[in-house]
N, C-alpha and C. Protein backbone atom coordinates (compact mmCIF):
# COMPACT_ATOMS: atom_id res chain seq x y z
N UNK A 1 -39.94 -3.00 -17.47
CA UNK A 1 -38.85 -2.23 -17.97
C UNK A 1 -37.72 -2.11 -16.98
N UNK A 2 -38.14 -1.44 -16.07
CA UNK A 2 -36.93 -1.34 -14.68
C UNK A 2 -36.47 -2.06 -13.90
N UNK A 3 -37.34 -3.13 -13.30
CA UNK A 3 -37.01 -4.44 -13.35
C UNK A 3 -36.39 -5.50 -14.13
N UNK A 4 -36.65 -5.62 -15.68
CA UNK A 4 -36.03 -6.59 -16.39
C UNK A 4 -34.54 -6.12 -16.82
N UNK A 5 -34.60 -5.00 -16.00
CA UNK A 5 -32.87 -4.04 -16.84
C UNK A 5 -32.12 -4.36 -15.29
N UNK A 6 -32.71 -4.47 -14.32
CA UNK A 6 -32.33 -4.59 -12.86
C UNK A 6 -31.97 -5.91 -13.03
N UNK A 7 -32.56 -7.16 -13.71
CA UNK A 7 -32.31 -8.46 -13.86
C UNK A 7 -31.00 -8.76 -14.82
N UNK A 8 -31.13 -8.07 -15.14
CA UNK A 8 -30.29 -8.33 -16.55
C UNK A 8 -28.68 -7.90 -15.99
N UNK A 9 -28.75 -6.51 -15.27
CA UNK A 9 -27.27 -6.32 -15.06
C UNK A 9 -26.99 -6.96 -13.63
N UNK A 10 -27.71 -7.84 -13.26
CA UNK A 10 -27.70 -8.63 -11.80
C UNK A 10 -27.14 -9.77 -12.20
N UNK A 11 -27.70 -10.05 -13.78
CA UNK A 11 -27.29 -11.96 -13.82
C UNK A 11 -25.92 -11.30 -14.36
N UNK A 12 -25.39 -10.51 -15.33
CA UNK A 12 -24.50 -10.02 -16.24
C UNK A 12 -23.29 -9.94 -14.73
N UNK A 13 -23.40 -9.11 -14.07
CA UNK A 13 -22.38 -9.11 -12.51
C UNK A 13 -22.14 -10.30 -12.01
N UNK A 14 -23.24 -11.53 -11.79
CA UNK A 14 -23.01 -12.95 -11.18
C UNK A 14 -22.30 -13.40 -12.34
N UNK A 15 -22.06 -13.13 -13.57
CA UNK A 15 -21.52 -13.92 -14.63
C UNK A 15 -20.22 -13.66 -14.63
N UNK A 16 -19.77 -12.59 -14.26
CA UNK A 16 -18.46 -12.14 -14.19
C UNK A 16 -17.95 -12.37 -13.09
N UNK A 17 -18.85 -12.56 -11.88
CA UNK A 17 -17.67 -12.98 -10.87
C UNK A 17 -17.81 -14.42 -11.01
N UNK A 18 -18.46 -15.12 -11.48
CA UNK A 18 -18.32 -16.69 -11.55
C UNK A 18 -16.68 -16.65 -12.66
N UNK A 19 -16.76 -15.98 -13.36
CA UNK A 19 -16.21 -16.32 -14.75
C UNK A 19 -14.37 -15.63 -14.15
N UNK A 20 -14.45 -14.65 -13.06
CA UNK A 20 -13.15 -14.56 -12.14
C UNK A 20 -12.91 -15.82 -11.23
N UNK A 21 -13.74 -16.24 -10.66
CA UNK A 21 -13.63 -17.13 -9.51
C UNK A 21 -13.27 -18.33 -10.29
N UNK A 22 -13.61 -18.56 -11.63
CA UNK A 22 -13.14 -19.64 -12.38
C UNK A 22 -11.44 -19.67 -12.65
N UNK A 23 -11.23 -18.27 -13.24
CA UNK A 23 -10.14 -17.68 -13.56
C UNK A 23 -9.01 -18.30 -12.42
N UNK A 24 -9.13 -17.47 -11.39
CA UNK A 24 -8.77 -17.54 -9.91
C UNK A 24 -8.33 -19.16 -10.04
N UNK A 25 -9.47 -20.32 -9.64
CA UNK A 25 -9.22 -20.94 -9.59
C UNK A 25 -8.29 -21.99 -10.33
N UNK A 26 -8.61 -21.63 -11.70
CA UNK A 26 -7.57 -22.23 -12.55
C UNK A 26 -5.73 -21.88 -12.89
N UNK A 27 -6.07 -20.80 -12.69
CA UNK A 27 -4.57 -20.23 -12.08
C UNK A 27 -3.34 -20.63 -11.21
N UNK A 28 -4.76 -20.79 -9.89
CA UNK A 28 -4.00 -21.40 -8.94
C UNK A 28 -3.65 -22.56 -8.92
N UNK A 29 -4.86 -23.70 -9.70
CA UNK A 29 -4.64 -25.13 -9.97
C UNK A 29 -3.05 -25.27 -10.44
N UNK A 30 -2.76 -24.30 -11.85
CA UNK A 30 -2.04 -24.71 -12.74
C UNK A 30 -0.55 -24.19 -11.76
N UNK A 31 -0.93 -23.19 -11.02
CA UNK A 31 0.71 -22.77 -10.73
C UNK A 31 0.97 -23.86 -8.98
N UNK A 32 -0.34 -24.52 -8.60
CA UNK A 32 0.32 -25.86 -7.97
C UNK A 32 0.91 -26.89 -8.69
N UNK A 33 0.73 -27.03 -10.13
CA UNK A 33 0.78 -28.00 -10.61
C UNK A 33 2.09 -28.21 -10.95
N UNK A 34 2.82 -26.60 -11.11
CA UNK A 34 4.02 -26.21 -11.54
C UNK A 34 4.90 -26.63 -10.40
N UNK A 35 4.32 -26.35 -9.23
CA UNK A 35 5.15 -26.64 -7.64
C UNK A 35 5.16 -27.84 -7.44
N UNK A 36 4.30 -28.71 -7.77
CA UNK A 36 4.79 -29.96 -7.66
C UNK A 36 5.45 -30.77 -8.13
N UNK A 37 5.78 -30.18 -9.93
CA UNK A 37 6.49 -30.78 -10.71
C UNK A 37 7.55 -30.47 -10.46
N UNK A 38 7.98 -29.11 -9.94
CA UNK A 38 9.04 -28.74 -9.58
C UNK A 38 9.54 -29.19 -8.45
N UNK A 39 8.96 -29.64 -7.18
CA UNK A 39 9.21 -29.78 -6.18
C UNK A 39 10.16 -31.75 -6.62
N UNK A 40 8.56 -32.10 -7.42
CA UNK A 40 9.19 -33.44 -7.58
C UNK A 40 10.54 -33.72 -8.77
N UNK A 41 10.76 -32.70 -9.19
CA UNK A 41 12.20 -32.45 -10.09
C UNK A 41 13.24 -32.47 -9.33
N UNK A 42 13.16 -31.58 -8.34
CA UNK A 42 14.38 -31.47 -7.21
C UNK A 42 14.67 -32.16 -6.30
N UNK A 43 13.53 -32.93 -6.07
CA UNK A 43 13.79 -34.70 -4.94
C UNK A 43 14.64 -35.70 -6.01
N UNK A 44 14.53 -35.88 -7.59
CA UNK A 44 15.24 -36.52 -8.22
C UNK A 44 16.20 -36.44 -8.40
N UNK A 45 16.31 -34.71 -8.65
CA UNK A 45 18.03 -34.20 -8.59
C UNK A 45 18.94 -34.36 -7.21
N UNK A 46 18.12 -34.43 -6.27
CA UNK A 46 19.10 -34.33 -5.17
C UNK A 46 19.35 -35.97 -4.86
N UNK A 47 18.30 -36.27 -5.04
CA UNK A 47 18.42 -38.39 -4.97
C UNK A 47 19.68 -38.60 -5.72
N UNK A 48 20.53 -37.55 -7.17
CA UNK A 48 21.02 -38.14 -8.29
C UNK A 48 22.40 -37.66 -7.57
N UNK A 49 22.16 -36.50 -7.07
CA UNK A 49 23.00 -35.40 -6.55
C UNK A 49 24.09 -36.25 -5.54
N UNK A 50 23.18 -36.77 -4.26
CA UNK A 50 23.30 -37.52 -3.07
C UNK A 50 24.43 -38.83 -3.86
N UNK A 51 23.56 -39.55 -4.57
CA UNK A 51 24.19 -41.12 -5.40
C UNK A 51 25.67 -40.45 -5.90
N UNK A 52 26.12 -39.73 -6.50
CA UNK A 52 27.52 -39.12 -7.13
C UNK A 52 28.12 -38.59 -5.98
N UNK A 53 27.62 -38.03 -4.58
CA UNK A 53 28.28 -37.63 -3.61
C UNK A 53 29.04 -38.95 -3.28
N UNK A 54 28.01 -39.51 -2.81
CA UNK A 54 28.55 -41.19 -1.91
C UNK A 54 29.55 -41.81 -2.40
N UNK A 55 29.29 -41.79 -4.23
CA UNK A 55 30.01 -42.42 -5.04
C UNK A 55 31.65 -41.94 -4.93
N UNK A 56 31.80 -40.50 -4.92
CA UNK A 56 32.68 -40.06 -4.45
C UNK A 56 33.97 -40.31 -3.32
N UNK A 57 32.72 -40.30 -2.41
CA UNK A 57 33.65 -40.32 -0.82
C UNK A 57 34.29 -41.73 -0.91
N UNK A 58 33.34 -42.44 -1.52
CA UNK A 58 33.33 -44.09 -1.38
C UNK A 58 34.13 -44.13 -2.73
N UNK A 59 34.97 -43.31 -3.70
CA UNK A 59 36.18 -43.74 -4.16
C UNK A 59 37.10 -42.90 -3.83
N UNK A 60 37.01 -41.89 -3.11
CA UNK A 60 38.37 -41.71 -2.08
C UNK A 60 38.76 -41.84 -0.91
N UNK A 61 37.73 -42.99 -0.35
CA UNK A 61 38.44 -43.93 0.94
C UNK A 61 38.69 -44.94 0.82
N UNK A 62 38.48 -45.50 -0.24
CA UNK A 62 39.10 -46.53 -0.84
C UNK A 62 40.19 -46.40 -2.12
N UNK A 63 40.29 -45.21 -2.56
CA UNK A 63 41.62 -44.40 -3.27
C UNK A 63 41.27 -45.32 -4.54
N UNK A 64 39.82 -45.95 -4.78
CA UNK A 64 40.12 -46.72 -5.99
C UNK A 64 39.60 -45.65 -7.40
N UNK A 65 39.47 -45.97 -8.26
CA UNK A 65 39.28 -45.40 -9.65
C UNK A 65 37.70 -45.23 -10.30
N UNK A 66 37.31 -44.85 -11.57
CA UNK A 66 36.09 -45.10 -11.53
C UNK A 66 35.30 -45.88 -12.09
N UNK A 67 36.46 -46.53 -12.48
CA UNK A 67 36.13 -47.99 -12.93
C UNK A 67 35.50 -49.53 -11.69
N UNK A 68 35.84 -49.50 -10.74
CA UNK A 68 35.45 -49.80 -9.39
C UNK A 68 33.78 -49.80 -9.40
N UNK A 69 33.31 -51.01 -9.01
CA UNK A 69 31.40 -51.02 -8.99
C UNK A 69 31.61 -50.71 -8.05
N UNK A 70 30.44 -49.83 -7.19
CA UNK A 70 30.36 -50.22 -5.52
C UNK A 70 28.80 -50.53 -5.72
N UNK A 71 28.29 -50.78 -6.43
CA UNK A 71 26.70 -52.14 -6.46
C UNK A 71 25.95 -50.84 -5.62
N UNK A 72 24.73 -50.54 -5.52
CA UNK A 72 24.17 -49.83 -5.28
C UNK A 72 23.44 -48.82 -6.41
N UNK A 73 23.93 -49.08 -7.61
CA UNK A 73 23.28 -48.28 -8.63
C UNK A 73 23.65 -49.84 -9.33
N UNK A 74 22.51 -49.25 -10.63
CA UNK A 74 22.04 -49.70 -12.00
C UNK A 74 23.66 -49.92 -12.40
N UNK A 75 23.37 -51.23 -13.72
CA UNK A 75 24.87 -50.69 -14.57
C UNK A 75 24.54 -49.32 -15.36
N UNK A 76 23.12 -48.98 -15.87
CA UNK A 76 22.70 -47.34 -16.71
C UNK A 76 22.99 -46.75 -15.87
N UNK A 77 23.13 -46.35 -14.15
CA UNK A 77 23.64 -45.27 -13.57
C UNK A 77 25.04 -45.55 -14.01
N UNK A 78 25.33 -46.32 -13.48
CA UNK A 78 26.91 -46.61 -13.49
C UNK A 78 27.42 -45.93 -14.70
N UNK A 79 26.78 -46.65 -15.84
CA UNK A 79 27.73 -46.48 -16.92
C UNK A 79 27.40 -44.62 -17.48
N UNK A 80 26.31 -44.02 -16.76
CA UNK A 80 26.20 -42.79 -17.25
C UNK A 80 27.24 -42.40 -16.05
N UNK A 81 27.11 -42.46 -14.94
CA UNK A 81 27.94 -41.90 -14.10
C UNK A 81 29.06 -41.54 -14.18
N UNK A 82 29.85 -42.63 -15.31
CA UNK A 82 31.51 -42.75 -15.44
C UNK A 82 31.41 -41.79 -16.16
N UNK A 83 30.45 -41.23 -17.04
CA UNK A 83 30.37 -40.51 -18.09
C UNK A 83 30.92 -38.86 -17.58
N UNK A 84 30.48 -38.93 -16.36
CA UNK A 84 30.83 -37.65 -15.73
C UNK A 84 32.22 -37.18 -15.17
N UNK A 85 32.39 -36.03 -15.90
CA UNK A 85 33.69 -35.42 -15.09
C UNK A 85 33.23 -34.62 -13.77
N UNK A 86 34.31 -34.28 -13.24
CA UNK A 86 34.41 -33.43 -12.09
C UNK A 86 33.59 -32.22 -12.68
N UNK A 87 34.14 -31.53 -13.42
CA UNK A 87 33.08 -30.34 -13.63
C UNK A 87 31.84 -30.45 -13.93
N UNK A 88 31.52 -31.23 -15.15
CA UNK A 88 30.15 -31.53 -14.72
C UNK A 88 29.45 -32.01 -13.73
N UNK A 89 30.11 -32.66 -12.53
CA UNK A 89 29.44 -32.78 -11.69
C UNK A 89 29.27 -31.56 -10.67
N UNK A 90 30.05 -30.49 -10.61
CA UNK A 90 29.94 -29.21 -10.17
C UNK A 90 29.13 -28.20 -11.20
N UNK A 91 29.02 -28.78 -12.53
CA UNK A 91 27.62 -27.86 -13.41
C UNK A 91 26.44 -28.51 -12.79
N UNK A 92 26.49 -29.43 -12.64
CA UNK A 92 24.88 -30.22 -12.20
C UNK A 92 24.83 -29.95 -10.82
N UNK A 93 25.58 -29.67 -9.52
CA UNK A 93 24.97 -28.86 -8.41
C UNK A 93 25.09 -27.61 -8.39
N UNK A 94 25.78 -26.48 -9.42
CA UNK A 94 25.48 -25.61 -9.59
C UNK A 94 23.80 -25.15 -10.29
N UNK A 95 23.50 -26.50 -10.74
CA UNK A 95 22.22 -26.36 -11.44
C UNK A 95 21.04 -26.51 -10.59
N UNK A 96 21.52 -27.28 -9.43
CA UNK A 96 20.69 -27.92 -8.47
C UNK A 96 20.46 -26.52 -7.53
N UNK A 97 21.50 -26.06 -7.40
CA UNK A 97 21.64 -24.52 -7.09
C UNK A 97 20.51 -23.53 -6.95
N UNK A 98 20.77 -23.39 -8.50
CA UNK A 98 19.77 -22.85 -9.29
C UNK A 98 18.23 -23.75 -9.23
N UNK A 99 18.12 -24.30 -9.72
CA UNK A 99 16.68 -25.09 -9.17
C UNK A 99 16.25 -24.86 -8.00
N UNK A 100 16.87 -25.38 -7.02
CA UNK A 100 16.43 -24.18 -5.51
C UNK A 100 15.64 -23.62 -5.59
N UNK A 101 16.94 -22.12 -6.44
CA UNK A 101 16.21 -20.67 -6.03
C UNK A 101 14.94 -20.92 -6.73
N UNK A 102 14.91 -21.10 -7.97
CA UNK A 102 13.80 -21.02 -8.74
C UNK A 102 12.65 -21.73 -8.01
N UNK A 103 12.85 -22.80 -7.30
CA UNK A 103 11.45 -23.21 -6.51
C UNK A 103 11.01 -22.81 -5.84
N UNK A 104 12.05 -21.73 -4.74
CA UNK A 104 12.01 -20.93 -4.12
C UNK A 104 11.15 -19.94 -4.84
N UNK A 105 11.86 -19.44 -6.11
CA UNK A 105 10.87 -18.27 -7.07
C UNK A 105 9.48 -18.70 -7.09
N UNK A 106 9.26 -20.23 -7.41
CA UNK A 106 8.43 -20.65 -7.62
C UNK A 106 7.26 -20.53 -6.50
N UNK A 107 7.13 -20.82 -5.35
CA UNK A 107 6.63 -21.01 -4.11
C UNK A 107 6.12 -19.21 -4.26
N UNK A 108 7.25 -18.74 -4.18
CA UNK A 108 6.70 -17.19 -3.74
C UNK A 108 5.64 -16.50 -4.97
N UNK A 109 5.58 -17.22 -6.07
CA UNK A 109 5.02 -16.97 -7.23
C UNK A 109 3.63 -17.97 -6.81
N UNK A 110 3.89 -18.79 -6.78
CA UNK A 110 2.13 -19.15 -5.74
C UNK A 110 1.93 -18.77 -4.59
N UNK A 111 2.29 -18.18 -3.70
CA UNK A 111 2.03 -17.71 -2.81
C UNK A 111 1.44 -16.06 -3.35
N UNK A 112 1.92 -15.61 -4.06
CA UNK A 112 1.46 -14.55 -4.69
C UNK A 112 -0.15 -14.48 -5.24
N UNK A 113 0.30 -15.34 -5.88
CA UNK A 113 -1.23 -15.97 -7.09
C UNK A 113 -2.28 -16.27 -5.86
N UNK A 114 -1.91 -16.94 -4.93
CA UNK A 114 -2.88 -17.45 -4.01
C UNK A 114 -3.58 -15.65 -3.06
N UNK A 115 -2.26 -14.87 -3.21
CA UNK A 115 -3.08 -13.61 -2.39
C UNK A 115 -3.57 -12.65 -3.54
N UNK A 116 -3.24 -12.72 -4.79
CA UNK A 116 -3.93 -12.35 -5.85
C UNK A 116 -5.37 -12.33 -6.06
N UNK A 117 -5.53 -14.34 -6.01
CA UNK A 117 -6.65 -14.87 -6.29
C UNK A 117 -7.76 -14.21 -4.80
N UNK A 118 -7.47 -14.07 -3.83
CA UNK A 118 -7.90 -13.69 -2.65
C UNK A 118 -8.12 -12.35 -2.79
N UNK A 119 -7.81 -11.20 -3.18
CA UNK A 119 -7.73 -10.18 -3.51
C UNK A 119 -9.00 -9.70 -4.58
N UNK A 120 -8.78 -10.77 -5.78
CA UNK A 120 -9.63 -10.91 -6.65
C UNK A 120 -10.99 -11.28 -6.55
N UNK A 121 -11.14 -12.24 -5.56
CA UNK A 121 -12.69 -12.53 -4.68
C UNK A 121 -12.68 -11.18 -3.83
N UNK A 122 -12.28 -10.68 -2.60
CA UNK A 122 -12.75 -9.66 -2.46
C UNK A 122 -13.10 -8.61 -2.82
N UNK A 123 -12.31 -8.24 -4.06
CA UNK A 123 -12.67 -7.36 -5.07
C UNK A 123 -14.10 -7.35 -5.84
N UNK A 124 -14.19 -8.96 -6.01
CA UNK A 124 -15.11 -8.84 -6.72
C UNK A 124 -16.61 -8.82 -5.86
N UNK A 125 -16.56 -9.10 -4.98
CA UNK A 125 -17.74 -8.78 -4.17
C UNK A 125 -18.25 -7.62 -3.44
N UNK A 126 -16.77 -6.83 -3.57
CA UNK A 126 -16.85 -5.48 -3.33
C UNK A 126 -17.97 -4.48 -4.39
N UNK A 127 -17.17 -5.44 -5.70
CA UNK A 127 -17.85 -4.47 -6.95
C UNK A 127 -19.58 -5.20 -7.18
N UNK A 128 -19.74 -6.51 -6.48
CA UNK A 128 -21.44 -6.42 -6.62
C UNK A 128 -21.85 -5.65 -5.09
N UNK A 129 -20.86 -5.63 -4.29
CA UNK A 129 -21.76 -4.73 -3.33
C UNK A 129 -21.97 -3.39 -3.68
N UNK A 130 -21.08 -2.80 -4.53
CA UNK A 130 -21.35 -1.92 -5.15
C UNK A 130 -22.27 -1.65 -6.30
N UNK A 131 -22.36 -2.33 -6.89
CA UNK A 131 -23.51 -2.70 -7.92
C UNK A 131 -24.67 -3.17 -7.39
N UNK A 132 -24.88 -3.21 -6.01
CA UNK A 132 -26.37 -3.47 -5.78
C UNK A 132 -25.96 -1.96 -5.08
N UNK A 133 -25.05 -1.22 -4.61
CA UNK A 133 -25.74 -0.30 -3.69
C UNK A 133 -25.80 0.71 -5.03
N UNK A 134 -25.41 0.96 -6.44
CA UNK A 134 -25.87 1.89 -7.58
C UNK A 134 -26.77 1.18 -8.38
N UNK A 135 -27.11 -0.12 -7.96
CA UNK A 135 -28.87 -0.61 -8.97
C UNK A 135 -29.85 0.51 -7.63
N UNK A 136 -29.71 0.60 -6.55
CA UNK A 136 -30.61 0.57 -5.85
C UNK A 136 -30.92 2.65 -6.04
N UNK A 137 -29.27 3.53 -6.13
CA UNK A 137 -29.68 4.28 -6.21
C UNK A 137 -30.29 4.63 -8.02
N UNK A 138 -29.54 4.12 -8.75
CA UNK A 138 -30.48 4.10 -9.78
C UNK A 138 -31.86 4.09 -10.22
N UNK A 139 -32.57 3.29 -9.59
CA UNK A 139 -34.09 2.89 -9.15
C UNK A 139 -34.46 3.96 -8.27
N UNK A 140 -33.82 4.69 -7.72
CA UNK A 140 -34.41 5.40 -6.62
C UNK A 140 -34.39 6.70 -8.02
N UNK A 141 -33.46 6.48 -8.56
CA UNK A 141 -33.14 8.36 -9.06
C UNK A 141 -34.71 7.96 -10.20
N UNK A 142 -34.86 6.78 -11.08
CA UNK A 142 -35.93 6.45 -11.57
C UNK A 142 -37.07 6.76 -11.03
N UNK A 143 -37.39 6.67 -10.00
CA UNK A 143 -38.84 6.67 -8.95
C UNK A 143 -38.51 8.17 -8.57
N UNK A 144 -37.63 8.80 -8.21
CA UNK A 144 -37.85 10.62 -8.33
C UNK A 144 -38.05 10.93 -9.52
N UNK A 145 -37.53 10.50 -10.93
CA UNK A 145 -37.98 10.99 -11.79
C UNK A 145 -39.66 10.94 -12.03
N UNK A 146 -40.26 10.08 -11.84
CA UNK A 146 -41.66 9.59 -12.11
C UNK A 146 -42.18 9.98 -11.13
N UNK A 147 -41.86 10.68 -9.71
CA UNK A 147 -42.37 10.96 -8.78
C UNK A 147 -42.48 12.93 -9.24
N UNK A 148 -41.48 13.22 -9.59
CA UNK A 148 -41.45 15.05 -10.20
C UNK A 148 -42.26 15.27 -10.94
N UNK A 149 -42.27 14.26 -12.32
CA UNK A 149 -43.26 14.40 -13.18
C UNK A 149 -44.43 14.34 -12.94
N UNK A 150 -45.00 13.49 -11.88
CA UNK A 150 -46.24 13.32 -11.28
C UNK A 150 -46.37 14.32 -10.53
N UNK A 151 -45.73 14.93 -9.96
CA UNK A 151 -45.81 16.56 -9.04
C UNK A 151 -46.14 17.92 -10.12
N UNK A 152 -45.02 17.52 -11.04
CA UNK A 152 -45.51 18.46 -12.32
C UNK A 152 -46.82 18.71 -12.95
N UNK A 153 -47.15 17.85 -12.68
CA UNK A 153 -48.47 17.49 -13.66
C UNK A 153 -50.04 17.90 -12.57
N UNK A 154 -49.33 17.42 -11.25
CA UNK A 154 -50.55 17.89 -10.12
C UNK A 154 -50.03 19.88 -9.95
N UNK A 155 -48.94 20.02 -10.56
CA UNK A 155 -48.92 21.56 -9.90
C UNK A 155 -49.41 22.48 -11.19
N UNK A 156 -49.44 22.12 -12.63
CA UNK A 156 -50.27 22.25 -13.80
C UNK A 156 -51.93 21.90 -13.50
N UNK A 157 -52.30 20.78 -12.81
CA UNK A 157 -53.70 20.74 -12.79
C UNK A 157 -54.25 22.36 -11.19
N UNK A 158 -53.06 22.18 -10.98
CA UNK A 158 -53.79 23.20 -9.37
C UNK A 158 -53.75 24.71 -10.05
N UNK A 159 -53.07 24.98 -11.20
CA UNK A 159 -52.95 26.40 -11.69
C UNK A 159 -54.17 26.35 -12.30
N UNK A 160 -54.24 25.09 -13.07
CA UNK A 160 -55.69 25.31 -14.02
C UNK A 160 -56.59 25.73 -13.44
N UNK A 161 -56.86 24.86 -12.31
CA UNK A 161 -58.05 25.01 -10.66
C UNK A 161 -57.95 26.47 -10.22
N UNK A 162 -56.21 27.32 -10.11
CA UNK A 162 -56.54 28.55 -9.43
C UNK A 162 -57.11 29.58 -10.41
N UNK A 163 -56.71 29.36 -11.59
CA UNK A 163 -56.95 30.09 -12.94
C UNK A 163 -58.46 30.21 -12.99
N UNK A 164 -59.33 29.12 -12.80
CA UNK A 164 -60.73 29.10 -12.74
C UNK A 164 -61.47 29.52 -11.25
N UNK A 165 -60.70 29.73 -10.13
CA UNK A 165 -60.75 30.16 -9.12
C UNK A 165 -61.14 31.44 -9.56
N UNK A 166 -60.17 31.80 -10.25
CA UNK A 166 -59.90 33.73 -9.63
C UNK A 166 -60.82 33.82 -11.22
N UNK A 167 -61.48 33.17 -12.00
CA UNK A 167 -62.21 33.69 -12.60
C UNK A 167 -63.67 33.66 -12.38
N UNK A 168 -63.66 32.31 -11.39
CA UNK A 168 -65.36 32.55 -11.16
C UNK A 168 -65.37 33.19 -9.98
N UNK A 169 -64.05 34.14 -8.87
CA UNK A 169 -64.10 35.39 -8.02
C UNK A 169 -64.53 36.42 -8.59
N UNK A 170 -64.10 36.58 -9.74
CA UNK A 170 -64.18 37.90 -10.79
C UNK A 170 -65.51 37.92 -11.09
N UNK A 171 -65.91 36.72 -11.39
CA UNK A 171 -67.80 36.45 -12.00
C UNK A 171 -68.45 36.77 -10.92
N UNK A 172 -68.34 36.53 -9.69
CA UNK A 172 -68.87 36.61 -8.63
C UNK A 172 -69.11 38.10 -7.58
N UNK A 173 -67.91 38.97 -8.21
CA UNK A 173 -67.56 40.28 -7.99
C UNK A 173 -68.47 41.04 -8.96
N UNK A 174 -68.52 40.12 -10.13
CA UNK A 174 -69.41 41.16 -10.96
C UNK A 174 -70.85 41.41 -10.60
N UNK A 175 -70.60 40.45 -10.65
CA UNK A 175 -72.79 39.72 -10.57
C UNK A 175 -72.98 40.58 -8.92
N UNK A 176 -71.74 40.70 -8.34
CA UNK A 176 -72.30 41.82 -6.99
C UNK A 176 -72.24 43.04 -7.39
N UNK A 177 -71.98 43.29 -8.03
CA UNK A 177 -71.24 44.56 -8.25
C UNK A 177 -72.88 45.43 -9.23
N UNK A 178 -73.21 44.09 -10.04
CA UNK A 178 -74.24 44.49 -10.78
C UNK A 178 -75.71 44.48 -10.10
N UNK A 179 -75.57 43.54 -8.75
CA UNK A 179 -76.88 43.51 -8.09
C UNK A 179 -76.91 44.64 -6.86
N UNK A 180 -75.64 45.42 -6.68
CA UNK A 180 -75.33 46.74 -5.69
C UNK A 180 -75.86 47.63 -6.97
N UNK A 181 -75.51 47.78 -7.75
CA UNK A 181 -76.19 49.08 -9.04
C UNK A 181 -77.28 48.80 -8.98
N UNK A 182 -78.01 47.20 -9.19
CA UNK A 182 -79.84 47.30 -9.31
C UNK A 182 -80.26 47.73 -7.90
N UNK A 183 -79.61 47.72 -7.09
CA UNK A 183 -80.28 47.90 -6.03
C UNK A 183 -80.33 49.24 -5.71
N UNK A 184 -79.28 50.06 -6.24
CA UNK A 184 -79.26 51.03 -5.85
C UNK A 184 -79.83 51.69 -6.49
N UNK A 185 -80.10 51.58 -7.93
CA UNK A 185 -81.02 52.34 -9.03
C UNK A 185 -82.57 52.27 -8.72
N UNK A 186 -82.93 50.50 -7.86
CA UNK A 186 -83.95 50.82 -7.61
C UNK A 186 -84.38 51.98 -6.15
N UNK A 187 -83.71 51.86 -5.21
CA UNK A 187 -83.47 52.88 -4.04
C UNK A 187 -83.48 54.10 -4.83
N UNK A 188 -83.15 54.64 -5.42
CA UNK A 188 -82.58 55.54 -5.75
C UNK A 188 -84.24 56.53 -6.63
N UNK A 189 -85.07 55.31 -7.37
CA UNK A 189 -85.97 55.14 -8.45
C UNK A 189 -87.48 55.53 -6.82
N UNK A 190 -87.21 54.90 -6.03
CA UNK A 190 -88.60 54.81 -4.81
C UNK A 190 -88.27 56.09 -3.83
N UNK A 191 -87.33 56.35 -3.66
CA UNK A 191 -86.82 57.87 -2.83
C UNK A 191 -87.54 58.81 -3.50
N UNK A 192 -87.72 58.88 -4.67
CA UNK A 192 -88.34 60.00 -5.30
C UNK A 192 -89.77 59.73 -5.42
C-alpha cells in the first residue's frame, strides 16, 4: 500500500521533469533555429547591402549612369538593381536597420530562454528534492500513525490488566479479611 503509492508519485515526478527537460530542450532547439535563420538573413542582406554600396561609389567616380555594367553581378542582379531608386535603397538599409535590432532582440530572447531553460532544471530538481524530502515525511507521519494506534491498543490492554489487578487485590483483601474473622471467632470460641 505505502510503498506502491511511494512508487507511483516517484515515477509520476520523474515523468514531469523528463517531460520539462524535453520542453526546455525543444524550446531552445527551435529559438536557435530562429538565430540562425536570422543571423543567416542578415549576412545576405548585408552581402546585397555591400553590392548596391560599391555599385554606387563605382557610379560616382566614374560620374557614369545606371545603365553602365561594372561585371561583378549577375545580369538578374543587374537588371533588379536598376530597378532600384535611391529611396528604396535607403528603405532596404533602413530595413537592414531594423533587422539588426531585431537579431539583436533575437539573441537576447535566446539568451533568455537559455536562462529560463536553466532555471527550469533547477527548479525542477528542487521540487523532487522536495518531493522526496515530503514522501519521506509522509511515511514517517504514516508510521506515527500505526505506531499511536499500536500504543493505544497496548495502553487499553494495561487498563484491562490494572482493572483485574485491583480486582483480584480486592479478592485477596477479602479472603483476609474473612480468614482474620475465622480466626478470630475461633480465638475468641477457645478463650472461653
Amino acid at each position: 500500500g505505502i510503498n506502491a503509492e511511494y512508487g507511483k508519485q516517484w515515477y509520476q515526478r520523474r515523468v514531469r521533469a523528463q517531460q520539462q527537460r524535453m520542453a526546455s530542450n525543444i524550446m531552445s532547439s527551435l529559438a536557435q533555429s530562429l538565430q540562425d535563420e536570422s543571423s543567416d538573413f542578415k549576412k545576405l542582406q548585408s552581402g546585397y547591402l555591400s553590392r548596391l554600396k560599391g555599385r554606387e561609389e563605382r557610379e560616382k567616380m566614374l560620374g557614369v549612369g545606371e545603365e553602365f555594367d561594372f561585371g561583378g553581378m549577375s545580369e538578374e542582379e543587374d537588371y533588379i538593381d536598376s530597378k532600384f531608386t535611391n529611396n528604396q535603397i535607403q528603405m532596404v538599409e533602413q530595413n537592414s536597420r531594423q533587422v539588426e535590432q531585431r537579431d539583436k532582440e533575437i539573441r537576447n530572447i535566446v539568451e533568455s530562454i537559455a536562462e529560463l531553460g536553466s532555471i527550469f532544471k533547477d527548479l525542477a530538481g528542487l521540487v523532487a528534492d522536495q518531493g522526496t524530502v515530503l514522501d519521506r515525511i509522509d511515511y514517517n507521519m504514516e508510521q506515527t500513525l500505526v505506531k499511536v494506534e499500536d500504543g493505544h491498543q497496548q495502553l487499553v490492554k494495561a487498563e484491562k490488566h490494572q482493572k483485574r489487578g485491583r480486582k483480584c487485590i480486592f479478592i485477596l483483601l477479602l479472603a483476609l479479611l474473612v480468614l482474620c474473622m475465622i480466626i478470630a471467632l475461633f480465638a475468641t470460641k477457645f478463650k472461653k
